[in-house]
N, C-alpha and C. Protein backbone atom coordinates (compact mmCIF):
# COMPACT_ATOMS: atom_id res chain seq x y z
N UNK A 1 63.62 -69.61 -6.93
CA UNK A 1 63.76 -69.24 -8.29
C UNK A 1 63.52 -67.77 -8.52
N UNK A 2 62.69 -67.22 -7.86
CA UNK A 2 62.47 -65.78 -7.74
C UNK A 2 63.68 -64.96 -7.85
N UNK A 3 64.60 -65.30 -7.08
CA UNK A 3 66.03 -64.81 -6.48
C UNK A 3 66.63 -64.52 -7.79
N UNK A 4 66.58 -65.97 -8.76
CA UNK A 4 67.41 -66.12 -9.69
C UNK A 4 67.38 -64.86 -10.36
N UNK A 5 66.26 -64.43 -10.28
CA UNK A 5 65.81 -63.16 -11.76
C UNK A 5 66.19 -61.93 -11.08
N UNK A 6 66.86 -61.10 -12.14
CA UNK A 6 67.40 -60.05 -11.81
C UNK A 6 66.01 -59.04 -11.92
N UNK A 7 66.47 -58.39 -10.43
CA UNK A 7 65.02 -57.03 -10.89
C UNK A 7 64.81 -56.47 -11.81
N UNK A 8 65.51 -55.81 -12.61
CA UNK A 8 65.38 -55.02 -13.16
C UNK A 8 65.08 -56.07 -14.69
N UNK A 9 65.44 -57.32 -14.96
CA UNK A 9 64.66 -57.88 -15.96
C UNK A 9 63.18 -57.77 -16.01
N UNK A 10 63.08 -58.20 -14.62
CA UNK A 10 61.26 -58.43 -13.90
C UNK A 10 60.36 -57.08 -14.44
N UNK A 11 61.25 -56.30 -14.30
CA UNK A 11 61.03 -54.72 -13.76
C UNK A 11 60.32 -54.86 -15.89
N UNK A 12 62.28 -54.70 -16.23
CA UNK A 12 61.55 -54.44 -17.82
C UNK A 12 60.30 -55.56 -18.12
N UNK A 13 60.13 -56.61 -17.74
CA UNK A 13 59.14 -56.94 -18.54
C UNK A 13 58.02 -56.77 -18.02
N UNK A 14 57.67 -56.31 -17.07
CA UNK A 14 56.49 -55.81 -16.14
C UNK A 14 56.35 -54.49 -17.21
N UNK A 15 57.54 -53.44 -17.54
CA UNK A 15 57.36 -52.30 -18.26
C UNK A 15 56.88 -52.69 -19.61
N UNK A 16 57.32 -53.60 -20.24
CA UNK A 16 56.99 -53.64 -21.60
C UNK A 16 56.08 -54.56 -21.72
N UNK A 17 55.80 -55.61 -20.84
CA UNK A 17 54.47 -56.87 -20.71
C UNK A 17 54.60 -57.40 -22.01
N UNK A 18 55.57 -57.57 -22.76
CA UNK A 18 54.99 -58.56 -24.18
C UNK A 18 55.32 -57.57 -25.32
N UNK A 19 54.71 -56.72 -25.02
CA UNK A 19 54.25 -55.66 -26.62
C UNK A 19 55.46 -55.28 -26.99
N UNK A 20 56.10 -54.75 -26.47
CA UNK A 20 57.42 -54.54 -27.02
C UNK A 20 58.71 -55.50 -27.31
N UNK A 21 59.35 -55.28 -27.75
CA UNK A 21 60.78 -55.95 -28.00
C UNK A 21 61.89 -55.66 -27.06
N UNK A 22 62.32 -56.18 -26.15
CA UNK A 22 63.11 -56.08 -25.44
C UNK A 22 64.23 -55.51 -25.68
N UNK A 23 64.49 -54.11 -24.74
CA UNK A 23 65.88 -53.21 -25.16
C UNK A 23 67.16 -53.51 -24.24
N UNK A 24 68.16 -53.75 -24.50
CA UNK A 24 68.41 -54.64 -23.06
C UNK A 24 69.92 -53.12 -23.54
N UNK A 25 69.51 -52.14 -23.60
CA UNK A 25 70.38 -50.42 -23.64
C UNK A 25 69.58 -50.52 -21.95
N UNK A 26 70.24 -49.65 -21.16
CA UNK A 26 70.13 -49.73 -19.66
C UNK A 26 69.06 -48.08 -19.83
N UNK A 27 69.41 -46.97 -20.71
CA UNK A 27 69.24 -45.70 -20.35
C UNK A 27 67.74 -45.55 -20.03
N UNK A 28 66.65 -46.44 -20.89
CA UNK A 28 65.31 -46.36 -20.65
C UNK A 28 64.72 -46.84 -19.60
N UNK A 29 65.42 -47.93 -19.10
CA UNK A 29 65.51 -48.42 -17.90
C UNK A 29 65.64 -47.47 -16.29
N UNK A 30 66.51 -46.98 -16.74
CA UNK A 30 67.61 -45.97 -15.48
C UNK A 30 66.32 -45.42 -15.76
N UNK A 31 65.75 -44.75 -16.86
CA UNK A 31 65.49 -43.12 -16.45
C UNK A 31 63.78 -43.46 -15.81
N UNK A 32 63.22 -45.03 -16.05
CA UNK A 32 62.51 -44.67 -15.49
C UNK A 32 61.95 -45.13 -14.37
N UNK A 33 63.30 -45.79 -13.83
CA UNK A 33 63.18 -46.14 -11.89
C UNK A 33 63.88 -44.84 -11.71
N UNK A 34 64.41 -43.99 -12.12
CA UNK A 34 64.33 -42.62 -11.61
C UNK A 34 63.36 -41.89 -11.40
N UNK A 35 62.60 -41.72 -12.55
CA UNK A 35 61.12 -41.19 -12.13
C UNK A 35 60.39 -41.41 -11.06
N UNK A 36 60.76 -43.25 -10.78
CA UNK A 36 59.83 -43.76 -9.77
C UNK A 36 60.38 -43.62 -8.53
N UNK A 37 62.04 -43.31 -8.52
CA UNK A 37 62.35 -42.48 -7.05
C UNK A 37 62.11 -41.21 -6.86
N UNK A 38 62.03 -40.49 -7.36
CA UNK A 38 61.60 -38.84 -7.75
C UNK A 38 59.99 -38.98 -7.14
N UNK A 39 59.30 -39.63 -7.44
CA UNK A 39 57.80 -39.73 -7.36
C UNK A 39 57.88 -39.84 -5.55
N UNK A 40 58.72 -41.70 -5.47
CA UNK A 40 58.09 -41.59 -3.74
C UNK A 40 58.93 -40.55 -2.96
N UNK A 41 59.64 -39.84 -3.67
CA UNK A 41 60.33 -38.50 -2.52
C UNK A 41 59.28 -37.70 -1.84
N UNK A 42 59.20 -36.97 -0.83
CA UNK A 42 58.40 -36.48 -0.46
C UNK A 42 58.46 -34.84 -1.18
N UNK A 43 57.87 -33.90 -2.08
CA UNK A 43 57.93 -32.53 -2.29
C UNK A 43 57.48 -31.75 -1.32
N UNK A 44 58.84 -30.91 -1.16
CA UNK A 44 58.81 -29.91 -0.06
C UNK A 44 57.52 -29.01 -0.16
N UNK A 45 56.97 -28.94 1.02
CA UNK A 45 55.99 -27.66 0.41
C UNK A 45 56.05 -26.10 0.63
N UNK A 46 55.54 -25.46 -0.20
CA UNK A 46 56.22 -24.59 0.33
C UNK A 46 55.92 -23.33 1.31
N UNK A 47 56.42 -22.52 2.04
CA UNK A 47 55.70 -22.10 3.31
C UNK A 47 55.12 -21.16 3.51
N UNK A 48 54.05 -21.56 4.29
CA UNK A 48 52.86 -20.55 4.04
C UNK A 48 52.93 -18.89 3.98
N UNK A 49 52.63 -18.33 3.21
CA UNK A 49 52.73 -17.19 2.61
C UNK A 49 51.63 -16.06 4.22
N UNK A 50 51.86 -15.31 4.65
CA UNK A 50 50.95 -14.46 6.11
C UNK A 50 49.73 -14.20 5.01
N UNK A 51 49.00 -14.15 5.45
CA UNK A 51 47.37 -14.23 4.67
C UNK A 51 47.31 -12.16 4.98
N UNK A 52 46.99 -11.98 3.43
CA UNK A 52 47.01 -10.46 2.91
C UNK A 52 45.44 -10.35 3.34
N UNK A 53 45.23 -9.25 3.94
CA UNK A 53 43.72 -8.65 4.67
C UNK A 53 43.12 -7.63 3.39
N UNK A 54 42.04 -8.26 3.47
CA UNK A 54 41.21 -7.71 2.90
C UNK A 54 40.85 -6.23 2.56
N UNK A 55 41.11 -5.38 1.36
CA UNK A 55 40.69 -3.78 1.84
C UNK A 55 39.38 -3.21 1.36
N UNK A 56 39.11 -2.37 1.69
CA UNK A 56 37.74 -1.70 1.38
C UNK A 56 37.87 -0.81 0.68
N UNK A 57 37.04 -0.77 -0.96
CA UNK A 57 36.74 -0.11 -1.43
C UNK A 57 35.95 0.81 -1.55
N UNK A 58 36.42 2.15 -2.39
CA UNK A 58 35.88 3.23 -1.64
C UNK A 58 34.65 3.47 -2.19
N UNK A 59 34.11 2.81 -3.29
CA UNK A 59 32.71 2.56 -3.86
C UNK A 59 32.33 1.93 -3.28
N UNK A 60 32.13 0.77 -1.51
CA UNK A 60 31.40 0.26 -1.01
C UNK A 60 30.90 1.55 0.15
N UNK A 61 32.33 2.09 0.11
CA UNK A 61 32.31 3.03 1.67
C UNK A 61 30.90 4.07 1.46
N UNK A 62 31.28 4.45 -0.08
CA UNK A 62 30.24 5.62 -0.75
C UNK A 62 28.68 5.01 -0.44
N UNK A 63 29.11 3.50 -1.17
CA UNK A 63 27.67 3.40 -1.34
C UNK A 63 27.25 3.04 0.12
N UNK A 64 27.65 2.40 1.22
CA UNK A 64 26.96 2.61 2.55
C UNK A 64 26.61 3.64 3.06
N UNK A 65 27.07 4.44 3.06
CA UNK A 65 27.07 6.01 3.06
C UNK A 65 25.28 6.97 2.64
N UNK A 66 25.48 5.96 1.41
CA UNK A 66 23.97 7.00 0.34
C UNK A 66 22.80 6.20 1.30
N UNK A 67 23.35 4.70 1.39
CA UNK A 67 22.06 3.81 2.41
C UNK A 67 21.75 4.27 3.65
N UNK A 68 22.70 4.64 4.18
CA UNK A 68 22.23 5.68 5.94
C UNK A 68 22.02 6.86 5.50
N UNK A 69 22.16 7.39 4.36
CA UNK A 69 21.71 8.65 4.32
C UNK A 69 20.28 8.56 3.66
N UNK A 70 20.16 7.52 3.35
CA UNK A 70 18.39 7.42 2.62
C UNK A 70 17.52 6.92 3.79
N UNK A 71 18.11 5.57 4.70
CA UNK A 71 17.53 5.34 5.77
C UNK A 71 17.34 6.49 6.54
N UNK A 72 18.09 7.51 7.09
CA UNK A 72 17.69 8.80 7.80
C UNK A 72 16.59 9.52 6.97
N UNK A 73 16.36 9.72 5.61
CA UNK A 73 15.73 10.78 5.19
C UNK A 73 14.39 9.93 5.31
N UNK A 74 14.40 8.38 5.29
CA UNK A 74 13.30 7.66 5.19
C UNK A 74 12.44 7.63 6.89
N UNK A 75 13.19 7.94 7.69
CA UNK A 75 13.13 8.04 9.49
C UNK A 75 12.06 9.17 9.21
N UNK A 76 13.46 10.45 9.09
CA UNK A 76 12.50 11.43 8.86
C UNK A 76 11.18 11.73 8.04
N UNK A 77 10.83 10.87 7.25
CA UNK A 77 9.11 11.40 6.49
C UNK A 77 8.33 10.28 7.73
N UNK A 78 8.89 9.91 8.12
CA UNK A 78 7.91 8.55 9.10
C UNK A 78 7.60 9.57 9.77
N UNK A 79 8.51 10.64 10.45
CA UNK A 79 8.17 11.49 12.06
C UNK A 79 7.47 12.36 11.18
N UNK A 80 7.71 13.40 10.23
CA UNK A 80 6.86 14.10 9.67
C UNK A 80 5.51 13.69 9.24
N UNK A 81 5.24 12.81 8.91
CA UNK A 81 4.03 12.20 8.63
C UNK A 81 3.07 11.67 9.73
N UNK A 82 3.34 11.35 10.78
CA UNK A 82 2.76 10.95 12.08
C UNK A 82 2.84 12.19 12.38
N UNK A 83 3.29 13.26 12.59
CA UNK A 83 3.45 14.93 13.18
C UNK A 83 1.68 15.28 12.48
N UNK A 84 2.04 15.53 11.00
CA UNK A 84 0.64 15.85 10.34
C UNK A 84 -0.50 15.15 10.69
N UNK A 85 -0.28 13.79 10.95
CA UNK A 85 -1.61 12.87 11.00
C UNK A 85 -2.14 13.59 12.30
N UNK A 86 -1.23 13.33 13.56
CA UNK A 86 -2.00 14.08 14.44
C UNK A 86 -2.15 15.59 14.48
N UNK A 87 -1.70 16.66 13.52
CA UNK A 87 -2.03 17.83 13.74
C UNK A 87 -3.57 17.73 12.59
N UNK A 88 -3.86 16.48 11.49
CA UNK A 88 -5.19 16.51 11.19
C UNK A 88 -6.00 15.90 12.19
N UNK A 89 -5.78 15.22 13.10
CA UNK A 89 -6.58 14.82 14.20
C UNK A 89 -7.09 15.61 14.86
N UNK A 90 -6.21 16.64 15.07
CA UNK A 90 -6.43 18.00 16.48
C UNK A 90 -7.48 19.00 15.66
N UNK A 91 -6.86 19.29 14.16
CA UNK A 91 -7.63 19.88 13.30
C UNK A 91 -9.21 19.28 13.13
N UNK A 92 -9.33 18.12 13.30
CA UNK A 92 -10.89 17.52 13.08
C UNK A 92 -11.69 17.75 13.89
N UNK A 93 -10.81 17.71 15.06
CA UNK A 93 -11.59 17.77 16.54
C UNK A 93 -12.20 19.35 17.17
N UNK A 94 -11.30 20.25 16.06
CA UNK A 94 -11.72 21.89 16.10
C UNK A 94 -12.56 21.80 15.44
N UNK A 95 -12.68 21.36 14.57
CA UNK A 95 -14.02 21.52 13.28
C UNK A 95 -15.65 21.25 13.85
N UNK A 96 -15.27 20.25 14.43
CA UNK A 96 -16.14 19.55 14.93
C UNK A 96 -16.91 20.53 16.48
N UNK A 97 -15.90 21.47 17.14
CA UNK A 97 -16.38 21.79 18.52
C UNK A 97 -16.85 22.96 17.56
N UNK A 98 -16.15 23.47 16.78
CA UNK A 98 -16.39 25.03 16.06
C UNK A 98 -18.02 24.72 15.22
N UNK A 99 -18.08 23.67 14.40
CA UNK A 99 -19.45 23.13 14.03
C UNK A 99 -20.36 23.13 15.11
N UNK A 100 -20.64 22.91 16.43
CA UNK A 100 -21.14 22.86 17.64
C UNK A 100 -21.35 23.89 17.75
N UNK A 101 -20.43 25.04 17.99
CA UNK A 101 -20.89 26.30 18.63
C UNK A 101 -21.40 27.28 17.25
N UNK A 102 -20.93 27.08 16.40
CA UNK A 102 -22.04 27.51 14.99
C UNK A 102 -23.29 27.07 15.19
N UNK A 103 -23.54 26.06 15.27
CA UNK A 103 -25.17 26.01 15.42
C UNK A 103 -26.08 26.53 16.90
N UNK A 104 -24.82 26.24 17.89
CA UNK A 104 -25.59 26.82 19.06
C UNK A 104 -25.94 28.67 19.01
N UNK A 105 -24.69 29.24 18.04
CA UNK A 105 -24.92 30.67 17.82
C UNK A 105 -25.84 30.79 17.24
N UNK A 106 -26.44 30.01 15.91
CA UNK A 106 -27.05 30.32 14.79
C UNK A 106 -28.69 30.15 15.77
N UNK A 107 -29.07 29.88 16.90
CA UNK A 107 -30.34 29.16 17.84
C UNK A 107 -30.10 30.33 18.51
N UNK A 108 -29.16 31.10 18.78
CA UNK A 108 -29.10 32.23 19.90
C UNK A 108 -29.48 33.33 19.00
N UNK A 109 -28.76 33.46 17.67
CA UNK A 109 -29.52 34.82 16.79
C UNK A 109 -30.67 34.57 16.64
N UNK A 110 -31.09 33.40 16.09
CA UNK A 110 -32.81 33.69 15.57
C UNK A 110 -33.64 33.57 16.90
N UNK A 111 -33.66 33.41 17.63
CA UNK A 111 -34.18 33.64 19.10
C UNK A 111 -34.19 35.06 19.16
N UNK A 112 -32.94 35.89 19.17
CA UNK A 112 -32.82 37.11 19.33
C UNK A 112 -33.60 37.91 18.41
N UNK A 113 -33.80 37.49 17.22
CA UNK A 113 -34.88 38.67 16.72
C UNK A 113 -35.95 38.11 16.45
N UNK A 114 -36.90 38.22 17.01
CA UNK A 114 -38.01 37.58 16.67
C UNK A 114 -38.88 38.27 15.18
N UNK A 115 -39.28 37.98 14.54
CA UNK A 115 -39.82 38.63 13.63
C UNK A 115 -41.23 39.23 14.36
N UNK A 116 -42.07 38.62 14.68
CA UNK A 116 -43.01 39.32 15.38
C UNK A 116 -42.85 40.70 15.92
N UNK A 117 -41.92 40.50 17.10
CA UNK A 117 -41.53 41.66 17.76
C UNK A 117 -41.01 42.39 16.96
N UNK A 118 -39.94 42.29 15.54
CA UNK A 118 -39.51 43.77 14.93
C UNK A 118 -40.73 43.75 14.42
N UNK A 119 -41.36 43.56 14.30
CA UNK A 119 -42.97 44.12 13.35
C UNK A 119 -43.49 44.92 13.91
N UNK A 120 -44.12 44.20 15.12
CA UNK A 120 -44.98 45.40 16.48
C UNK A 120 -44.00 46.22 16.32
N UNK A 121 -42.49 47.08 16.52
CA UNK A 121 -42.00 47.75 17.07
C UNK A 121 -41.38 48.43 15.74
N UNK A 122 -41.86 48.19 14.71
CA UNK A 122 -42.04 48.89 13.44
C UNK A 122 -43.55 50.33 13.32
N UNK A 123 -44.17 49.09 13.72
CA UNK A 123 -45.19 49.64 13.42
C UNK A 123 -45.73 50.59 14.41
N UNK A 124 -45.30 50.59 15.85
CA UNK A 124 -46.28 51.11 16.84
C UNK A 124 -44.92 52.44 17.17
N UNK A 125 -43.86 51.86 17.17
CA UNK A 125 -42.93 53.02 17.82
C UNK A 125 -42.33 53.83 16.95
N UNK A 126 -41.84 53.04 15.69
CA UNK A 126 -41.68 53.96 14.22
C UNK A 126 -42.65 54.79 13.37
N UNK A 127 -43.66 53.82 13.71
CA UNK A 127 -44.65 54.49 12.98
C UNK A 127 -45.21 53.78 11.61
N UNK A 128 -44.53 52.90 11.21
CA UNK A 128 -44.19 52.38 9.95
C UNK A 128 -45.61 51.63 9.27
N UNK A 129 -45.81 51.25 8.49
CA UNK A 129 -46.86 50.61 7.47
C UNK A 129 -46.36 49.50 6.58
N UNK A 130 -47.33 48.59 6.10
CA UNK A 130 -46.78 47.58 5.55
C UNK A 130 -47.29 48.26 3.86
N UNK A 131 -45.97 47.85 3.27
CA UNK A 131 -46.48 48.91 1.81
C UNK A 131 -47.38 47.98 1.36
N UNK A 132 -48.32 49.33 0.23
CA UNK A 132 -49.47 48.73 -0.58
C UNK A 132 -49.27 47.80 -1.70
N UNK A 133 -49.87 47.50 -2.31
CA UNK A 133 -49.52 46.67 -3.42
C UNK A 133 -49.49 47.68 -5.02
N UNK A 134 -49.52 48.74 -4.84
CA UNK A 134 -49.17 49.19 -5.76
C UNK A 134 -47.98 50.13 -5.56
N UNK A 135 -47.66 49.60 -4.62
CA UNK A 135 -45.86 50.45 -3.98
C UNK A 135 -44.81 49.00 -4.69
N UNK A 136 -45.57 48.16 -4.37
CA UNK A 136 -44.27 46.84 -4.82
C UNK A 136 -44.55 46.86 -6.38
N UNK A 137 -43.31 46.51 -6.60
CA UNK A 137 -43.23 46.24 -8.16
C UNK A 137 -42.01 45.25 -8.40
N UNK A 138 -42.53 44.44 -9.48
CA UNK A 138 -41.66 43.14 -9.55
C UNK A 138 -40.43 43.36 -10.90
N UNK A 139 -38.93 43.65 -10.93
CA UNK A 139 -38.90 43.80 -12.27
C UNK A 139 -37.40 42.62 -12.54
N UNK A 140 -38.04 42.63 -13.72
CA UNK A 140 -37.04 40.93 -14.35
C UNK A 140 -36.16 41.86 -14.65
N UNK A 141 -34.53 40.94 -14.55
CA UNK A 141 -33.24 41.72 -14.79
C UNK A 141 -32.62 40.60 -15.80
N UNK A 142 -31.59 40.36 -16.51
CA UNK A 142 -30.79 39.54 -17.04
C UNK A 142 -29.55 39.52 -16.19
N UNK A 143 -29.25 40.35 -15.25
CA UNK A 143 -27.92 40.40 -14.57
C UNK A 143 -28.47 39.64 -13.15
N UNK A 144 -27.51 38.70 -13.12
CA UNK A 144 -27.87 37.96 -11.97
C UNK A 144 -26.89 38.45 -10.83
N UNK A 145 -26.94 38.28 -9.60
CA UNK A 145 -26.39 38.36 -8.43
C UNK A 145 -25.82 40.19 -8.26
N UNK A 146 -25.98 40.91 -8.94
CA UNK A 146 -25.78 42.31 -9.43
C UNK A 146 -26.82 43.43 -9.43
N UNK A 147 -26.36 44.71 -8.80
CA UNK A 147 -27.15 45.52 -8.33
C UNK A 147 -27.34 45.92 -9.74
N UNK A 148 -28.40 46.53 -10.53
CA UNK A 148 -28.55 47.54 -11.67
C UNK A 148 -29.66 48.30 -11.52
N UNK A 149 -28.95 49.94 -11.90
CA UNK A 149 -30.30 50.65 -11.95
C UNK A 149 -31.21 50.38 -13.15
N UNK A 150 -32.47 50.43 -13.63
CA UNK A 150 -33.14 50.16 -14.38
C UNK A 150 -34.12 51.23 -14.39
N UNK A 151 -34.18 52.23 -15.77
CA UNK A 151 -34.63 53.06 -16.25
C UNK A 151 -36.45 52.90 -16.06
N UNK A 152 -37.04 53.28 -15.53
CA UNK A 152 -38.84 52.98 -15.74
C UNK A 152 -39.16 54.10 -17.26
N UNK A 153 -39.29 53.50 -18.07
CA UNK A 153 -40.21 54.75 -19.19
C UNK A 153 -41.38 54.95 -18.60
N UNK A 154 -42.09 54.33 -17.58
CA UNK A 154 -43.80 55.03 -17.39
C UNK A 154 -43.36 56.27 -16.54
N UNK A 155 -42.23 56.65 -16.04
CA UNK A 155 -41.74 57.52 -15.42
C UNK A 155 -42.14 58.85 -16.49
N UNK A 156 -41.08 58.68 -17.69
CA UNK A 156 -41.49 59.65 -18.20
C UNK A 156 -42.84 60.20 -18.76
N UNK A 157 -43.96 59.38 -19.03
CA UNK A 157 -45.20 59.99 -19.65
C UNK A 157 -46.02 60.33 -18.43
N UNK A 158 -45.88 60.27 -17.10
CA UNK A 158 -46.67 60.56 -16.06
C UNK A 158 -45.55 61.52 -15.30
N UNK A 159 -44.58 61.98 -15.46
CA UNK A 159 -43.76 62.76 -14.82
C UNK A 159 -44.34 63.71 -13.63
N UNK A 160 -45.30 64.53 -14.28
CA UNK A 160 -45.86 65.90 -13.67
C UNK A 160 -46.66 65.05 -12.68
N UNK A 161 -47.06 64.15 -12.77
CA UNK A 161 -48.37 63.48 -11.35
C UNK A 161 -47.47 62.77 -10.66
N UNK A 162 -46.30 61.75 -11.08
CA UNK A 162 -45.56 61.58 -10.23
C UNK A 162 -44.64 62.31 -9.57
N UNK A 163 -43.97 63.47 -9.66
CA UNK A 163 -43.50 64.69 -9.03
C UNK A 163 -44.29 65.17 -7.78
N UNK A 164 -46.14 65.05 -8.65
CA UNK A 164 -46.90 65.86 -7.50
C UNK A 164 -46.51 64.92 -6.29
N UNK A 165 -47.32 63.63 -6.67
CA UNK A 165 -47.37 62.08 -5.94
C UNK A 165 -46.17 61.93 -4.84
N UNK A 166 -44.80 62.25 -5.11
CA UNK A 166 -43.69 61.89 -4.30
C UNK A 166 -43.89 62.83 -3.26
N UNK A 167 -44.44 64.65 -3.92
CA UNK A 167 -44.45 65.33 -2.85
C UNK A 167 -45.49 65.83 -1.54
N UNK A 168 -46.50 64.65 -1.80
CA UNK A 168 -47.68 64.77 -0.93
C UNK A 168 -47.02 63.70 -0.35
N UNK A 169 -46.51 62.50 -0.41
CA UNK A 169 -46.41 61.41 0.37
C UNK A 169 -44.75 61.44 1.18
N UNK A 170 -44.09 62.78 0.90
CA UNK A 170 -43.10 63.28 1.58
C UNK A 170 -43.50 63.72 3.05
N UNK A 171 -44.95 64.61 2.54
CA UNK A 171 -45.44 65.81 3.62
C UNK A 171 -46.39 65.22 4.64
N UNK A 172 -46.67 63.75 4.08
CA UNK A 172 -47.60 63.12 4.92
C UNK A 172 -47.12 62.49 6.62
């Protein structure tokens, strides 16, 4: 019984299942077991196009460029900076021998003059005296670290005895 039925009845009522009203005009029919041969055709595809290579822009080229040129300048403070560290190393190690022989000098001068001995050899071969206490005189200044002459007024009211005074202790 299958046989009996024409496909394309089967077909329309498979297309329309009920809901519609049966068009029994062929054109809606045709056009759309056409579609459905169109569909299982196979579409050509189409052929592969040679694959376009990639180019480089010249804002990457630049900017690799500024990066090796910062990595080098960054090389260079590494070597400059290890250069200094050890020229303060070498520098510490002078300080340190030069501190050494400063103090060994500073033990060799005061050895060398003994105060004792310039005294005796003041006194016995120069001739010299330790001044009196009315030879020293103490005088307050306001100028600090600075030589100034400073006027004596007892100078002037004793003039004539100090004149004599300088010239007996010239002749002595």
């Amino acid at each position: 019984m299958a046989s009996q039925y024409d496909t394309r009845e089967y077909s329309r009522k498979v297309m329309y299942d009920g809901n519609a009203a049966y068009d029994l005009a062929a054109p809606q029919f045709q056009d759309w077991e056409e579609s459905q041969e169109k569909q299982q055709q196979p579409v050509p595809r189409p052929a592969k196009k040679p694959q376009s290579y990639y180019s480089i822009s010249l804002f990457s080229i630049f900017g690799f460029a500024a990066v090796v040129v910062m990595m080098v300048m960054l090389l260079m403070t590494y070597v400059s900076y290890t250069a200094a560290a050890a020229g303060t190393v070498e520098l510490r190690s002078q300080v340190e021998e030069l501190t050494e022989e400063q103090r060994k000098l500073t033990i060799q001068y005061e050895e060398a003059f003994d105060i004792n001995e310039v005294e005796a050899y003041a006194t016995t071969k120069l001739g010299m005296d330790k001044p009196a206490d009315n030879q020293i005189t103490n005088i307050d200044t306001h100028a600090e670290d600075r030589a100034v002459v400073v006027n004596n007024d007892d100078d002037s009211a004793g003039g004539l005895s100090n004149l004599i005074s300088s010239i007996v202790e010239y002749f002595k």
